[in-house]
Protein backbone atom coordinates (compact mmCIF):
# COMPACT_ATOMS: atom_id res chain seq x y z
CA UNK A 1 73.79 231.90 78.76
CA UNK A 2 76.91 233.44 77.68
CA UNK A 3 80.23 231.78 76.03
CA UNK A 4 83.23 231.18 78.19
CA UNK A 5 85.22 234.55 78.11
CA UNK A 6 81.93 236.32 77.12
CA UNK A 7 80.59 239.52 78.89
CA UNK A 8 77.71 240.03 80.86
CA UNK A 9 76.06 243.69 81.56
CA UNK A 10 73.52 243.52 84.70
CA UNK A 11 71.27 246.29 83.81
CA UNK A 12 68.77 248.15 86.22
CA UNK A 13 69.64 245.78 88.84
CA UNK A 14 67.88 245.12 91.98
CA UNK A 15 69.35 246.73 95.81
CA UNK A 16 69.85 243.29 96.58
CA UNK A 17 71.27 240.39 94.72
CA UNK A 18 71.99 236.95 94.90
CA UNK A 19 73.56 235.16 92.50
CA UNK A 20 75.61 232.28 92.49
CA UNK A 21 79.62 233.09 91.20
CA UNK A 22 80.60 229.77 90.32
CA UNK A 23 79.02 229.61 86.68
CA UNK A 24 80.79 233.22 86.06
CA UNK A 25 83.87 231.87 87.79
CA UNK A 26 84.49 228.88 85.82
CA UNK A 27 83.81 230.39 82.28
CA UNK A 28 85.64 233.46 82.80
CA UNK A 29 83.00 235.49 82.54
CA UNK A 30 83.18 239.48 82.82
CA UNK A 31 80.56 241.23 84.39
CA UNK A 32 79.87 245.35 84.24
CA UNK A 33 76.80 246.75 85.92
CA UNK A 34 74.39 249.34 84.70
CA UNK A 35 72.11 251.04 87.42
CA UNK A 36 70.38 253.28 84.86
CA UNK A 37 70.48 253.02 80.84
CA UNK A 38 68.52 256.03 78.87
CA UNK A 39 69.81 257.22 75.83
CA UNK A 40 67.63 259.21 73.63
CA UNK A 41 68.08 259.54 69.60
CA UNK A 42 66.22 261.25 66.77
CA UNK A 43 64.06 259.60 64.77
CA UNK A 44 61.49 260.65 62.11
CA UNK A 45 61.46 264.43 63.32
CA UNK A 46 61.36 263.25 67.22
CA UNK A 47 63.62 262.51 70.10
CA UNK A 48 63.27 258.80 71.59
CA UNK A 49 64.66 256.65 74.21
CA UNK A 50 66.83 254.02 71.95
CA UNK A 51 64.93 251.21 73.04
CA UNK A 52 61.60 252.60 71.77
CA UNK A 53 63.12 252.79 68.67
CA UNK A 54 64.47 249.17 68.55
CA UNK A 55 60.73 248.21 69.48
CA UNK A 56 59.13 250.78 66.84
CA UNK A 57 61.61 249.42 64.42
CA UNK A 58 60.62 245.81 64.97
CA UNK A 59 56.97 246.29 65.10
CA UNK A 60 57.02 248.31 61.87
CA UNK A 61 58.99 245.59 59.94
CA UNK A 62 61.57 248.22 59.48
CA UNK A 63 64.57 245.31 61.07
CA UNK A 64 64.40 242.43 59.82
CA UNK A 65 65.65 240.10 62.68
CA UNK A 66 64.81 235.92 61.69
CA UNK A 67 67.95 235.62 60.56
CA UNK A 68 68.71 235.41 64.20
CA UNK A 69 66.46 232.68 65.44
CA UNK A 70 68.83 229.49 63.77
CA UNK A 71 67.13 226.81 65.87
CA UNK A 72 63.15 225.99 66.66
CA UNK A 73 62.60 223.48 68.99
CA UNK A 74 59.07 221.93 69.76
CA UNK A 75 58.15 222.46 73.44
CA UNK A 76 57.76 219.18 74.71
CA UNK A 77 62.16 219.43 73.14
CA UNK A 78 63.04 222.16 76.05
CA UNK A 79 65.34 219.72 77.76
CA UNK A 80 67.40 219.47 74.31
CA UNK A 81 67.39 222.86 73.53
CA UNK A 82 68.72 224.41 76.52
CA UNK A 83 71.15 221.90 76.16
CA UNK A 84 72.40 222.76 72.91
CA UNK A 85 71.91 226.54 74.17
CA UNK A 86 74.53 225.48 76.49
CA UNK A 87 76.78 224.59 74.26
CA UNK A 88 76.00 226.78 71.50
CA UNK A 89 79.46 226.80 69.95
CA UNK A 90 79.19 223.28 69.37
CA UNK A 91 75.57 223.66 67.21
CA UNK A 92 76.22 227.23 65.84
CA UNK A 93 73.33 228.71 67.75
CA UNK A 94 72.57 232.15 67.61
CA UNK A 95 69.17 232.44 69.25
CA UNK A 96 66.69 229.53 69.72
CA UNK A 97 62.70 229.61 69.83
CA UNK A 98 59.87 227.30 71.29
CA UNK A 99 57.27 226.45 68.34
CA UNK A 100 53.86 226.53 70.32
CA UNK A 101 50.85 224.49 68.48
């Protein structure tokens, strides 16, 4: 799900692909591809691959990221939600989450 003029990055992508243009065609969508993504930073005395530090970050309650999730939906509510995630513009969406009882 991505805005009309958005970008999309295909990361570590399979040899083959299929994938249907006409959603990417019709919002004007650009897509870059990534076959490989490792970048490594220091952190506490150490070098790390950045996306162990984005998940040590999160797990140590060092990021504080529910400001992001603006909408929870109830399950049974998925047909509603991925239509407002379809036109998140319109609702102000950033990132939506299912509410499991």
């Amino acid at each position: 799900m991505t805005r009309a003029s958005g970008r999309v990055v295909l990361v570590g992508m399979p040899s083959t692909l299929r994938l249907d243009w006409t959603p990417i065609s019709v919002k004007e969508l650009k897509v870059s591809a990534s076959w490989a993504y490792h970048h490594a930073e220091e952190l506490d005395g150490r070098m790390q691959a950045t996306f162990d530090i984005a998940l040590s970050l999160m797990n140590q309650g060092r990021v504080n990221l529910e400001w992001m999730v603006t909408h929870i939906f109830p399950l049974e509510e998925y047909k509603n939600a991925f239509e407002m995630l379809g036109k998140r513009g319109n609702y102000q969406i950033i990132k939506a989450a299912f509410k499991f009882d």
